[in-house]
Protein backbone atom coordinates (compact mmCIF):
# COMPACT_ATOMS: atom_id res chain seq x y z
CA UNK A 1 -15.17 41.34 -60.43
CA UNK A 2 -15.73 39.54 -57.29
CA UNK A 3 -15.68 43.38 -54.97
CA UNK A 4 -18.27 45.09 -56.99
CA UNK A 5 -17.92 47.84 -54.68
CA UNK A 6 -18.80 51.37 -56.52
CA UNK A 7 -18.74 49.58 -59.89
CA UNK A 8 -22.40 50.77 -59.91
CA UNK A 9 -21.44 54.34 -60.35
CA UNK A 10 -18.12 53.72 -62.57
CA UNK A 11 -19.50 51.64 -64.72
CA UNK A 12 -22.51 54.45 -65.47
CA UNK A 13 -20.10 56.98 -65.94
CA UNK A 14 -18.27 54.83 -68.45
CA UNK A 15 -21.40 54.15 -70.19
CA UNK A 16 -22.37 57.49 -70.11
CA UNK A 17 -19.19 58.77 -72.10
CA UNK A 18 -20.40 56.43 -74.49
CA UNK A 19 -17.73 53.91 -72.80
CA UNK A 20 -18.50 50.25 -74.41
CA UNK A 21 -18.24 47.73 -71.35
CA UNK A 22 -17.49 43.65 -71.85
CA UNK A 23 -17.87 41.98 -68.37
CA UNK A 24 -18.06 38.08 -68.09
CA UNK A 25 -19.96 35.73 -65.82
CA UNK A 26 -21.84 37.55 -62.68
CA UNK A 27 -20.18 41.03 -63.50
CA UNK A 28 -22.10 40.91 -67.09
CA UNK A 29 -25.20 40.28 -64.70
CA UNK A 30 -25.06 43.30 -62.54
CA UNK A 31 -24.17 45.69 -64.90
CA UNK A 32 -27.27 44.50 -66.96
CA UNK A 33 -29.41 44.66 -63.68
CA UNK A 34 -28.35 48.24 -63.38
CA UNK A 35 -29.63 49.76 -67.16
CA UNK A 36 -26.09 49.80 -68.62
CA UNK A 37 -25.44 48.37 -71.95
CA UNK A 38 -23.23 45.12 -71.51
CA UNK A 39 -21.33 42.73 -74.09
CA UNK A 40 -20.49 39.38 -72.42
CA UNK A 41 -17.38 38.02 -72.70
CA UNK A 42 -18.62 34.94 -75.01
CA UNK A 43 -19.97 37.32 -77.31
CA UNK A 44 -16.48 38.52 -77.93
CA UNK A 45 -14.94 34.94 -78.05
CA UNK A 46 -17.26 32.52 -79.43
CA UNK A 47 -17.02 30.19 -76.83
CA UNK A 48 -19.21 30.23 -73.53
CA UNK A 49 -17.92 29.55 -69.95
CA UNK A 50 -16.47 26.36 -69.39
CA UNK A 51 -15.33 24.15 -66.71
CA UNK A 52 -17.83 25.68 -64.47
CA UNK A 53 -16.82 29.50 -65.12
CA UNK A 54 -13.34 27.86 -64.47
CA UNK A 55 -12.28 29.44 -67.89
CA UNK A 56 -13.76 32.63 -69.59
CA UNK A 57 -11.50 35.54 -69.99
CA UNK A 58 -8.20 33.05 -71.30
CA UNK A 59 -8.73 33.68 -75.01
CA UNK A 60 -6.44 35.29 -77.59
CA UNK A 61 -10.23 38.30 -78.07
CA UNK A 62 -9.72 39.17 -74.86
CA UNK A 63 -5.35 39.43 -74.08
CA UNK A 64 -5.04 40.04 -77.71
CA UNK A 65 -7.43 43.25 -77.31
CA UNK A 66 -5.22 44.20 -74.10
CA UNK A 67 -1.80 43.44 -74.88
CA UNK A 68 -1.79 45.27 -78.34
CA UNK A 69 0.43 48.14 -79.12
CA UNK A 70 -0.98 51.33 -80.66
CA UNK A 71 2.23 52.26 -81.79
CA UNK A 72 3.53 49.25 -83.74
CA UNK A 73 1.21 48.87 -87.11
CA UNK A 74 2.01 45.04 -87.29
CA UNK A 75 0.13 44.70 -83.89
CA UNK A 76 -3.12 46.59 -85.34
CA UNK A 77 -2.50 44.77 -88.33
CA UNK A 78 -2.99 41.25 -86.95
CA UNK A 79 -5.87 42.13 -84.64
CA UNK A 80 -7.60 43.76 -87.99
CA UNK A 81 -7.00 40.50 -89.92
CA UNK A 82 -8.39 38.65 -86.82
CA UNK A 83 -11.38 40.87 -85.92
CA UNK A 84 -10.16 42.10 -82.81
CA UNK A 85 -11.03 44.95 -81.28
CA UNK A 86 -8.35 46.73 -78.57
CA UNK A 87 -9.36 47.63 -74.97
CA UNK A 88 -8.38 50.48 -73.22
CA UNK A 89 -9.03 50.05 -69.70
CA UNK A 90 -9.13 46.21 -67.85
CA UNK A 91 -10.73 46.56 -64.30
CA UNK A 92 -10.02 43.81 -62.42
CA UNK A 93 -10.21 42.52 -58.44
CA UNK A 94 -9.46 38.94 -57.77
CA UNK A 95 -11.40 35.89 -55.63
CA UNK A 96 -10.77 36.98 -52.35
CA UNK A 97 -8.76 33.98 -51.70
CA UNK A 98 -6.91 35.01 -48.26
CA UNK A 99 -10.55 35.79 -46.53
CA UNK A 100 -11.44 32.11 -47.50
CA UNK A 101 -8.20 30.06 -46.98
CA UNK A 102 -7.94 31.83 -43.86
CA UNK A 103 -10.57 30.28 -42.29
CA UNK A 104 -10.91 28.23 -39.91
CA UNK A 105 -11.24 24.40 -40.85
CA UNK A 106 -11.39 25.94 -44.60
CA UNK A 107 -11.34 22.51 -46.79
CA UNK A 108 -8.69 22.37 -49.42
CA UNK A 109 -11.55 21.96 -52.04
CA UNK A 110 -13.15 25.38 -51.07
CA UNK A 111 -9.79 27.36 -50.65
CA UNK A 112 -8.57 25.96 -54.45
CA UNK A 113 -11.45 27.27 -56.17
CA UNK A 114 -10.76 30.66 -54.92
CA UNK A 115 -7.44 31.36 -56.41
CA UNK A 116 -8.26 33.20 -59.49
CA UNK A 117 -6.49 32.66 -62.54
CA UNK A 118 -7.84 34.78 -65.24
CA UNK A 119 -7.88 38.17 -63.12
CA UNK A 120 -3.91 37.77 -62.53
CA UNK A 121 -3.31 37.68 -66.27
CA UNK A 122 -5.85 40.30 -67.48
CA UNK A 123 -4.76 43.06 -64.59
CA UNK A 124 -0.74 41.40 -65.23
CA UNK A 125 -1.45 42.19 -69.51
CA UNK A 126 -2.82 45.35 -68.97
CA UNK A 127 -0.31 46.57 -66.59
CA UNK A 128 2.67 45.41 -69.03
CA UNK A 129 0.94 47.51 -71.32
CA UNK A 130 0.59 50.45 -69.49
CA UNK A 131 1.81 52.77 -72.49
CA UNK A 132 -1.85 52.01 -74.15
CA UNK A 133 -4.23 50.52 -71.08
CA UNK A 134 -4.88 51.51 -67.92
CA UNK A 135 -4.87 48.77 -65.50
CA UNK A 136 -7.04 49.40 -62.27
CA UNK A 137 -7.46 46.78 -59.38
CA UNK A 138 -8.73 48.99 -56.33
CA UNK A 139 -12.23 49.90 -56.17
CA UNK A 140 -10.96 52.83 -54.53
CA UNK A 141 -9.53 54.38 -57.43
CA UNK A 142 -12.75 53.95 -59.39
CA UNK A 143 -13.78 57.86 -58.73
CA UNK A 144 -10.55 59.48 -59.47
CA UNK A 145 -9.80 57.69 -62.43
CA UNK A 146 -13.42 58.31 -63.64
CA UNK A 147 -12.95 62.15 -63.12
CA UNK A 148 -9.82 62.08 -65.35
CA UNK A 149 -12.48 60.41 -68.30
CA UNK A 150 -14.43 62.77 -67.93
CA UNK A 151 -12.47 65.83 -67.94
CA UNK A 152 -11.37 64.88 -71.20
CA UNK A 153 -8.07 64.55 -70.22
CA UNK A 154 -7.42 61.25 -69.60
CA UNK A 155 -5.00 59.49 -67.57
CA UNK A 156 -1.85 60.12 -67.83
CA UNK A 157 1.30 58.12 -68.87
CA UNK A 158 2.44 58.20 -65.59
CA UNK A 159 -0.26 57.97 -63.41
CA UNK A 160 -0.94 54.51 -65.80
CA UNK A 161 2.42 53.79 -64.92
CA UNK A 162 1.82 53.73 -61.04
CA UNK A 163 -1.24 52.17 -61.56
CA UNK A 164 0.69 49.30 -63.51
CA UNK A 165 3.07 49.43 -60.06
CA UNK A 166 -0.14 48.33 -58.27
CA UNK A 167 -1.72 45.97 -60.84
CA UNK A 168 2.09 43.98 -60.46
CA UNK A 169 1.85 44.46 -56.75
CA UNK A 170 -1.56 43.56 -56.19
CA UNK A 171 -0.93 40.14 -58.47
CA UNK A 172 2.52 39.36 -56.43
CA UNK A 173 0.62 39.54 -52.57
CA UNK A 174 -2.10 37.47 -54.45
CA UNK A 175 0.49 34.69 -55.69
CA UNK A 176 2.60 35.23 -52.16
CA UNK A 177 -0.73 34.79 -50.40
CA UNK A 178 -1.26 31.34 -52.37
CA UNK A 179 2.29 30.10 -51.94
CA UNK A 180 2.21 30.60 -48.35
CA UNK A 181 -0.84 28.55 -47.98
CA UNK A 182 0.54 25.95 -50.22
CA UNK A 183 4.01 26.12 -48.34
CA UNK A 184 2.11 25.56 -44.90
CA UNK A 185 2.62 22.02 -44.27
CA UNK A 186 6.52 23.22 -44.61
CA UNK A 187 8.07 25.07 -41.56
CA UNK A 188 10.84 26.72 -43.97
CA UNK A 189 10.61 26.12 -47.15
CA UNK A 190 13.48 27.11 -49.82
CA UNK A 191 12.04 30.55 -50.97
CA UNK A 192 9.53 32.48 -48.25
CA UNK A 193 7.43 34.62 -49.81
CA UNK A 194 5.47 37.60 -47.65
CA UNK A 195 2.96 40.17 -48.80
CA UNK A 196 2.52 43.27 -46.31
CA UNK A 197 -0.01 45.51 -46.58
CA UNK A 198 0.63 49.33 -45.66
CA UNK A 199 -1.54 50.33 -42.69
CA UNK A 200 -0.33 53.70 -41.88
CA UNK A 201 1.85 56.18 -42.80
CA UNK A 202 4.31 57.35 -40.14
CA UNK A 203 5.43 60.57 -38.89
CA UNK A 204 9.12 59.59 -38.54
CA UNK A 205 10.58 56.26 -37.83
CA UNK A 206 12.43 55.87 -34.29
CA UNK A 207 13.96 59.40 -35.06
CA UNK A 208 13.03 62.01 -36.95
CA UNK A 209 15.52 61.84 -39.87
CA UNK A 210 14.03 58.11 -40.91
CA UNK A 211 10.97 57.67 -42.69
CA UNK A 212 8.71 54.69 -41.93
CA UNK A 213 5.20 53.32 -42.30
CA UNK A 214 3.12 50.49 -40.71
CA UNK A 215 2.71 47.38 -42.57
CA UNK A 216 0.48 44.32 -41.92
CA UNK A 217 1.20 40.83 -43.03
CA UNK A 218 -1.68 40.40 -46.00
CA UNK A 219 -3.85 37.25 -45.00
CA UNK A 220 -3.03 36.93 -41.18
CA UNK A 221 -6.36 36.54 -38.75
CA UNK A 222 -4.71 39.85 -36.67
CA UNK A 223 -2.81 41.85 -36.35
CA UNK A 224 -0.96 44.85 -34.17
CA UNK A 225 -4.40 47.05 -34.99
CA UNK A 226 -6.67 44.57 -36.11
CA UNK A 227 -10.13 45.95 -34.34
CA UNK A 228 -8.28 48.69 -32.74
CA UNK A 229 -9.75 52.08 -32.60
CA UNK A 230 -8.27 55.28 -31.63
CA UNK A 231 -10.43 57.68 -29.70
CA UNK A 232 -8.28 60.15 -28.96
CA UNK A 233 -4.83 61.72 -29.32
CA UNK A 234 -1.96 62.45 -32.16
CA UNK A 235 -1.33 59.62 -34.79
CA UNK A 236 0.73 56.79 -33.49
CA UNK A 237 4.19 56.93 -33.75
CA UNK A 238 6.73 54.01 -34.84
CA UNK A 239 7.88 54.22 -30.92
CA UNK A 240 4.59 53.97 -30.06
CA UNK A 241 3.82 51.05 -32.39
CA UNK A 242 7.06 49.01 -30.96
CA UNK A 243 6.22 49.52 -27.57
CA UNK A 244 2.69 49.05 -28.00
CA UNK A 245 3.47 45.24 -29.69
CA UNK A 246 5.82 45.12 -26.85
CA UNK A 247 2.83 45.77 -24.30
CA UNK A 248 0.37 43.55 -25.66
CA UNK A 249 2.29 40.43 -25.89
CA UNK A 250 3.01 39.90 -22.48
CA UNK A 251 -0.73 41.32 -21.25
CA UNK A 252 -1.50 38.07 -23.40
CA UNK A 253 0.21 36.03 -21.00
CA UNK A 254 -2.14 36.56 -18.08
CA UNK A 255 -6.22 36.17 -17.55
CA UNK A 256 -6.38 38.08 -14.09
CA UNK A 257 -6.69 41.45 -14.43
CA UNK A 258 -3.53 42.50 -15.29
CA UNK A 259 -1.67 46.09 -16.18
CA UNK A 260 1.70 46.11 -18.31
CA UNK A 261 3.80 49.14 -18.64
CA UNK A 262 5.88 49.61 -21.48
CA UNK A 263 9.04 51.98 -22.00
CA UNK A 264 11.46 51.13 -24.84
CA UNK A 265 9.85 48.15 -25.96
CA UNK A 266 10.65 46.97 -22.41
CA UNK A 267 8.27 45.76 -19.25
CA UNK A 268 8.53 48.80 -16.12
CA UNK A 269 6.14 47.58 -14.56
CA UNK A 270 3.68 44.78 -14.39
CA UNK A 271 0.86 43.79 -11.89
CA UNK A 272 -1.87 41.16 -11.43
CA UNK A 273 -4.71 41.74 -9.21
CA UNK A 274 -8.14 40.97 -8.35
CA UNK A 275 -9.05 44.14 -9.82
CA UNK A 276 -7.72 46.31 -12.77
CA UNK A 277 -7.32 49.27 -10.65
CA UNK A 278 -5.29 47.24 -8.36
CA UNK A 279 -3.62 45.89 -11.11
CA UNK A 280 -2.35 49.14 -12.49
CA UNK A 281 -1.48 50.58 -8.96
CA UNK A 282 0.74 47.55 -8.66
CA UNK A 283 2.61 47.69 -12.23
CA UNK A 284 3.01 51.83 -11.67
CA UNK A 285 4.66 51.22 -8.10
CA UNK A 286 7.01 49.18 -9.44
CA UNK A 287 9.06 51.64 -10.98
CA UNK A 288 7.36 54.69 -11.54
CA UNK A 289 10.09 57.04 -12.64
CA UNK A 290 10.62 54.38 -15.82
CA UNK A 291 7.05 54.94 -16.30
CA UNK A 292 6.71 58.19 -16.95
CA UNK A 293 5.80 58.59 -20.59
CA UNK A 294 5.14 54.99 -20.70
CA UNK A 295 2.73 52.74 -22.95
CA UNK A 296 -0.26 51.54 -20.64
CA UNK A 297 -1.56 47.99 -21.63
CA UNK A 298 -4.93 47.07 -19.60
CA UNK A 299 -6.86 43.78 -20.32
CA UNK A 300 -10.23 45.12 -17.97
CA UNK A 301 -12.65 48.02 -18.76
CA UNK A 302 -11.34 51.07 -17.76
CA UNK A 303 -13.40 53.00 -15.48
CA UNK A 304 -13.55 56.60 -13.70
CA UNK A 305 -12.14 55.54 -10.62
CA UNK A 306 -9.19 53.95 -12.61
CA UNK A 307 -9.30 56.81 -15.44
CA UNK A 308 -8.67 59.71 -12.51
CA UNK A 309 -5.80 57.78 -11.37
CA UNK A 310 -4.08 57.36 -15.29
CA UNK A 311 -4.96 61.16 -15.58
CA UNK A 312 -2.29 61.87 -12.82
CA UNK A 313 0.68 60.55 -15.32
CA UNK A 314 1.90 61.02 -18.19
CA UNK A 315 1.03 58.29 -20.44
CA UNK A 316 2.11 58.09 -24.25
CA UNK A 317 -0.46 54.96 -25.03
CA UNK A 318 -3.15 53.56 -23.19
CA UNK A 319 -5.09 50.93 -24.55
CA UNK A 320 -7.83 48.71 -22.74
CA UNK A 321 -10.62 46.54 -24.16
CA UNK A 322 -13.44 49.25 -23.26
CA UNK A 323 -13.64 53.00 -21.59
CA UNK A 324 -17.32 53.86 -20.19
CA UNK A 325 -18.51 57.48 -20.76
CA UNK A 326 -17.00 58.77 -17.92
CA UNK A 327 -13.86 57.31 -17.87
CA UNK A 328 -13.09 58.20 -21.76
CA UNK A 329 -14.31 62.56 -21.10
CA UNK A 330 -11.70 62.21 -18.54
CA UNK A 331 -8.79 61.18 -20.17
CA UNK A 332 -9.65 63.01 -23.01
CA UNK A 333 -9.22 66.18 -21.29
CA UNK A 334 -5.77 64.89 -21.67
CA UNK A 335 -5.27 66.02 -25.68
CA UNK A 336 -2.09 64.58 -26.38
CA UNK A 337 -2.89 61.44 -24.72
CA UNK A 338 -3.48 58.01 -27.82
CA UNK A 339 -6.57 56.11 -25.97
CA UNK A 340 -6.79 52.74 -27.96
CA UNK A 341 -9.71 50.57 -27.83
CA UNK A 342 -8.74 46.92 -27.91
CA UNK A 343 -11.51 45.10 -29.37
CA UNK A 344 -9.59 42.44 -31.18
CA UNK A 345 -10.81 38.66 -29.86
CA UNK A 346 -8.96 36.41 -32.06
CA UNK A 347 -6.11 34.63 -30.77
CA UNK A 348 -2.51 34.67 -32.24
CA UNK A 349 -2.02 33.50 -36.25
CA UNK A 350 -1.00 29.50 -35.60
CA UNK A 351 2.56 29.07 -37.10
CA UNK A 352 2.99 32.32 -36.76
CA UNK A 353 6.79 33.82 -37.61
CA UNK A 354 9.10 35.95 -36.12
CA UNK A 355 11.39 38.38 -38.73
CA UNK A 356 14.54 39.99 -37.78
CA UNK A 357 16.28 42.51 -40.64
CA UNK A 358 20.03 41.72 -41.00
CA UNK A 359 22.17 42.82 -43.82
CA UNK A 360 20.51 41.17 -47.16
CA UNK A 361 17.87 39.17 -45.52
CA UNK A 362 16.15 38.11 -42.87
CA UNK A 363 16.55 35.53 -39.64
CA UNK A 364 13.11 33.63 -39.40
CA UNK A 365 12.18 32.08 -36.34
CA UNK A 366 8.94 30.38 -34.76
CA UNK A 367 7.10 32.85 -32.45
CA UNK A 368 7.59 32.66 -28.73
CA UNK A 369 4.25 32.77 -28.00
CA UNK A 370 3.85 30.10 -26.02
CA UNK A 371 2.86 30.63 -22.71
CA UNK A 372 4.79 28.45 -19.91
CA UNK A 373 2.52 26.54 -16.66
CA UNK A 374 3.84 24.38 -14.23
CA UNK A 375 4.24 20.86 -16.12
CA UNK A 376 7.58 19.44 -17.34
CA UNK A 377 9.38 22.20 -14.83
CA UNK A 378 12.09 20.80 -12.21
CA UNK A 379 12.30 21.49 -8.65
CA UNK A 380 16.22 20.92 -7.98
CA UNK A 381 16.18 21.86 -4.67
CA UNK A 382 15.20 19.82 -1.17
CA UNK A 383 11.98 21.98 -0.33
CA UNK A 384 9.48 22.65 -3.61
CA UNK A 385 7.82 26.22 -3.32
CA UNK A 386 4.80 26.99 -1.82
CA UNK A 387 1.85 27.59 -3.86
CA UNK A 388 1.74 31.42 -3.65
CA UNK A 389 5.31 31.59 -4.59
CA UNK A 390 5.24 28.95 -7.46
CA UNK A 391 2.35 31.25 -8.51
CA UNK A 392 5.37 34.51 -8.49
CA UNK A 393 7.77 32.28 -10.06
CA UNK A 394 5.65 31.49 -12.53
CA UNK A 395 4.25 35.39 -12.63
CA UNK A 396 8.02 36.34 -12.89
CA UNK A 397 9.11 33.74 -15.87
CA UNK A 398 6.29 35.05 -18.13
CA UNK A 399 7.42 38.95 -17.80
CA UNK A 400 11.22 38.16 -17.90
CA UNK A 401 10.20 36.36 -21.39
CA UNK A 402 9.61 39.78 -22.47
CA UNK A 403 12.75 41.69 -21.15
CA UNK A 404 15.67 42.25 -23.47
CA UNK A 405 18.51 39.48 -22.59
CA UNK A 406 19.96 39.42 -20.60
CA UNK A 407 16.75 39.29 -18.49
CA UNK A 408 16.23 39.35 -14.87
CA UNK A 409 12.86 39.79 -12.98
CA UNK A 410 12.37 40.23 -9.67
CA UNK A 411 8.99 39.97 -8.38
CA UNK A 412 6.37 39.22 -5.33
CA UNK A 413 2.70 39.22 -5.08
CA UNK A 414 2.33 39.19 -8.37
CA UNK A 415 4.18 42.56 -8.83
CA UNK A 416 7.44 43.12 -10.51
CA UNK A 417 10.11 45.10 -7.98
CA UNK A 418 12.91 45.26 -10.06
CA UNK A 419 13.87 44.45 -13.95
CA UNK A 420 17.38 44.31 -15.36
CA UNK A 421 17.11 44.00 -18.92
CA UNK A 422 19.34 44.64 -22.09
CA UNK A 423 23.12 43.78 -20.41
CA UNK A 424 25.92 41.64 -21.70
CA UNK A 425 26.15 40.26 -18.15
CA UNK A 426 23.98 38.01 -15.93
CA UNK A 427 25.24 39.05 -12.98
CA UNK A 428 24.86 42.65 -14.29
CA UNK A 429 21.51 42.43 -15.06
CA UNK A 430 21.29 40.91 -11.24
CA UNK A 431 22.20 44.20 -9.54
CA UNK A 432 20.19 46.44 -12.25
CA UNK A 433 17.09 44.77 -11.07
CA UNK A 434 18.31 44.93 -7.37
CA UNK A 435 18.91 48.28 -7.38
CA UNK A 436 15.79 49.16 -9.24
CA UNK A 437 13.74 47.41 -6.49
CA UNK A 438 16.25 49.20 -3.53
CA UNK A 439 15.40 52.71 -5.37
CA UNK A 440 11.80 52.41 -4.93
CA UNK A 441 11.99 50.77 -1.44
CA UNK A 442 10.82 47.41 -2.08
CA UNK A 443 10.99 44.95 0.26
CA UNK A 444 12.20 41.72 -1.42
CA UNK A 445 12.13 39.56 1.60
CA UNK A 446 10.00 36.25 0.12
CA UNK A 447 10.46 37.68 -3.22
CA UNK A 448 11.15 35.78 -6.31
CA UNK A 449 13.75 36.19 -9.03
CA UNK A 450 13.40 34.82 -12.56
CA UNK A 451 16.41 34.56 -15.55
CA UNK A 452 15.75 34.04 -18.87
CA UNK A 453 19.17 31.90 -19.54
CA UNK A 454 20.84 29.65 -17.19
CA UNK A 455 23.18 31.56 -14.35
CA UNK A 456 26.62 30.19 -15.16
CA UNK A 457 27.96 30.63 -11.99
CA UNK A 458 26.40 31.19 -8.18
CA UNK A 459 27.33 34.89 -8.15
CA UNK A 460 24.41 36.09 -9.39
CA UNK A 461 21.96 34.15 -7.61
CA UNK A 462 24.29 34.90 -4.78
CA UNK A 463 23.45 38.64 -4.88
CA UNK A 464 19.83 37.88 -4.91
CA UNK A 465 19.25 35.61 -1.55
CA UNK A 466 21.69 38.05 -0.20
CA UNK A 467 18.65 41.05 -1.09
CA UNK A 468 16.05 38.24 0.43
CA UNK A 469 15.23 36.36 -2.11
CA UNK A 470 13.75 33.39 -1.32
CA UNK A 471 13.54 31.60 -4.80
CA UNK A 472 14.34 31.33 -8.28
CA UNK A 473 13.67 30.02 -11.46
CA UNK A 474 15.58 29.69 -15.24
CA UNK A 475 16.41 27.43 -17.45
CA UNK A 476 19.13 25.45 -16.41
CA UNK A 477 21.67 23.98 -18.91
CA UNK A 478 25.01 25.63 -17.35
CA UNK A 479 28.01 22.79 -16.81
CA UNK A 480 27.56 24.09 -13.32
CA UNK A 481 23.68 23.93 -12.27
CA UNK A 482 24.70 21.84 -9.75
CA UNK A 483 26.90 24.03 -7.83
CA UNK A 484 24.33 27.05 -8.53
CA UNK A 485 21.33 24.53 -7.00
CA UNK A 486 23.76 24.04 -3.99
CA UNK A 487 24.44 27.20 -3.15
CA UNK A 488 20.62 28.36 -3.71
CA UNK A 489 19.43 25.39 -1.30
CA UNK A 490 22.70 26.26 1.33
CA UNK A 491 20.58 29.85 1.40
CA UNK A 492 17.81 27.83 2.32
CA UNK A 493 15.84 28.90 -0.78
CA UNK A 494 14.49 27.29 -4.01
CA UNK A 495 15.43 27.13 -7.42
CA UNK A 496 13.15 25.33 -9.97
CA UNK A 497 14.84 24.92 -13.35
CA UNK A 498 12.23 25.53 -16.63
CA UNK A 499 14.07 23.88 -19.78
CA UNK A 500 13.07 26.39 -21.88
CA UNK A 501 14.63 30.03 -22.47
CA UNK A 502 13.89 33.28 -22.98
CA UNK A 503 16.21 35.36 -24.90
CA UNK A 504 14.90 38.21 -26.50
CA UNK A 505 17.34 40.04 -28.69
């Protein structure tokens, strides 16, 4: 029992149903420094601890005791002829070998002795013999299963039989959790093994007649809520979860202040400022009909000033790194309104993987969550941009990395104008973001255009310097970059080519 978390009070309520209790090693040792009668595991076996506690449970006494069956008279037979006595309940909780492998610069030495081998086959016996032992793992449970004791009652054959459901599920994300760690040094190994843990129940799923629930990846340093708090509004919703992931990634890409608005797991709007109030009056301006019922990502403290102006909207999500006093009692006027505090200061999970559902399976990719600078990119054109524009271009690339392909982003002063996102067409997604900037009266002279894939012909771009754009940036790759570079530099604008893309399916 390495959790001895409310063992204090179920173990005295065993004891006081006259409950006899065998506990090995350090568990034998509390119980005894708490007044309740103990017997040691050695006393049962014969044989003390060995290989430096390495081995104490693994002995016929102990799984012999467990794996018995009350029903079958050969069973009771043999443990009578050996001297064994049966147990009835096994409470178990393992090393806590994810918290310790999971650290950083963790040496192989310290993360090996951590991964438990006689708790797996003590909770994994019990549970297989459900029909006679009741197998409990969670510390949680400890109360409720302790009530049905002492009622007199007992627990029932199928309550033991969902608690053998999460003895065998506990055991698996234990082994998957090990694997994983052994698998590291292997991008994609033959069999992939992943434990999630269930965070939340959900309303509904993306509509109401689907059920869903939030799960986190067991063992990872973060994750979507990791040292998020809620401190106001209804429960999250799986939209809200989606667009919230959505919102956070790309506020990752940026250490200015910076405001990202979210609708359909899509960037609206996004803005980088000297200030965060700045910031968000940028990224609402950019399309503030999209933003209406929006997800608000802020990486600044939010203050009154800034919390009268989000009070004006309607926002689905907000979530910031703080709220002073003032600032929270205002938006909380707002009841409907999910205010998320963002304390989470670890960075992303190294290694970290991407999962797609298909039919049967999965697609596994590395995470794009790289984030793209200057170096190794290619100015193809005569004149090089100017360093307020390579600073849009660059402002431009990192938001369009976050746009359903096919992705265009048109931007200046560090403000997107117009997105085009989600279209089987390049030159589509072109006029989308054109006419999203035209709508809301932007004025794209000197503005910037980014593409997440290469522009296979110079119609798109085209359309662009025709609106004023005055330079671009993607990929490259097409047979014809040269002809697109041409016709960008006959403009008399500039194109820098990245290497890398974007898509985002």
């Amino acid at each position: 029992m390495f959790d001895k978390t409310g063992l204090d009070v179920f173990a005295r309520g065993l004891n006081d149903l006259g409950v006899e209790i065998v506990a090995s090693g350090g568990t034998a040792a509390y119980v005894a420094e708490l007044g309740i009668d103990v017997v040691p595991v050695e006393e049962l076996t014969d044989v003390p601890e060995l290989l430096g506690g390495r081995v104490k449970t693994l002995h016929p006494r102990i799984h012999a005791g467990i794996l018995a069956r009350r029903r079958r008279e050969a069973d009771l037979d043999e443990l009578r002829a050996q001297g064994i006595r049966t147990f009835d309940l096994v409470c178990v909780n393992l090393y806590p070998f994810q918290q310790v492998a999971g650290r950083r610069n963790v040496r192989e030495e310290e993360a090996v002795e951590m991964i438990d081998i006689g708790g797996p086959a003590l909770l994994r016996a019990a549970a297989k013999n459900f029909m006679d032992v009741v197998p409990l793992c969670d510390p949680g449970r400890y109360e409720e299963i302790l009530a049905r004791i002492q009622s007199g009652d007992g627990v029932g054959l199928d309550e033991r039989r969902q608690l053998a459901a999460e003895a065998f599920a506990h055991t698996a994300a234990y082994e998957a959790s090990i694997a994983s760690w052994f698998a590291d040094v292997e991008t994609f190994p033959p069999r992939l093994l992943v434990s999630l843990e269930r965070e939340a129940e959900l309303v509904y799923g993306e509509n109401p007649h689907q059920r869903a629930a939030y799960y986190a990846e067991a063992g990872v340093r973060r994750h979507l809520l990791s040292r998020v708090e809620q401190l106001n509004g209804k429960a999250l919703s799986f939209n809200n979860l989606n667009d919230l992931d959505a919102a956070r990634a790309l506020a990752r890409e940026f250490r200015l202040p910076t405001c990202v608005i979210v609708k359909h797991a899509n960037p609206c709007g996004c803005g980088v400022a000297a200030t965060i109030e700045e910031a968000y009056d940028k990224a609402l301006a950019a399309d503030p009909v999209s933003a209406y019922g929006g997800v608000v990502a802020l990486n600044r403290k939010v203050g009154q000033e800034l919390a009268g102006r989000l009070a004006e909207h309607f926002v689905e999500v907000l979530i910031a790194p703080e709220l002073d006093d003032e600032a929270l009692a205002t938006l909380r006027s707002k009841e409907a309104l999910r205010i998320l505090a963002d304390r989470e200061r670890r960075g992303t999970t190294p290694g970290e993987r991407d999962y797609r559902r298909v039919l049967g399976g999965f697609l596994v990719q590395d995470a794009d969550t790289e984030v793209d600078d200057r170096e190794g990119m290619e100015v193809v054109t005569g004149s090089g941009p100017g360093e307020q524009t390579w600073g849009d271009l660059l402002f431009a690339w990192r938001v369009a990395k976050h746009v359903a392909s096919n992705a265009i982003v048109v931007a200046k002063d560090l403000q997107t104008l117009g997105i085009g996102g989600g279209q089987m067409s390049r030159v589509d997604a072109v006029r989308l973001a054109l006419e999203k900037a035209a709508e809301h009266v932007h004025d794209l002279r000197g503005a910037v255009l980014a593409s997440d894939a290469f522009f296979p012909f110079p119609d798109g771009p085209a359309l662009a310097l025709e609106a004023g754009v005055a330079a671009i940036i993607q990929p490259g790759g097409s047979k014809r970059d040269a002809e697109v570079a041409e016709a960008v530099e006959a403009a008399g604008a500039v194109m820098v080519f990245t290497s890398r893309r974007h898509f985002r399916h």
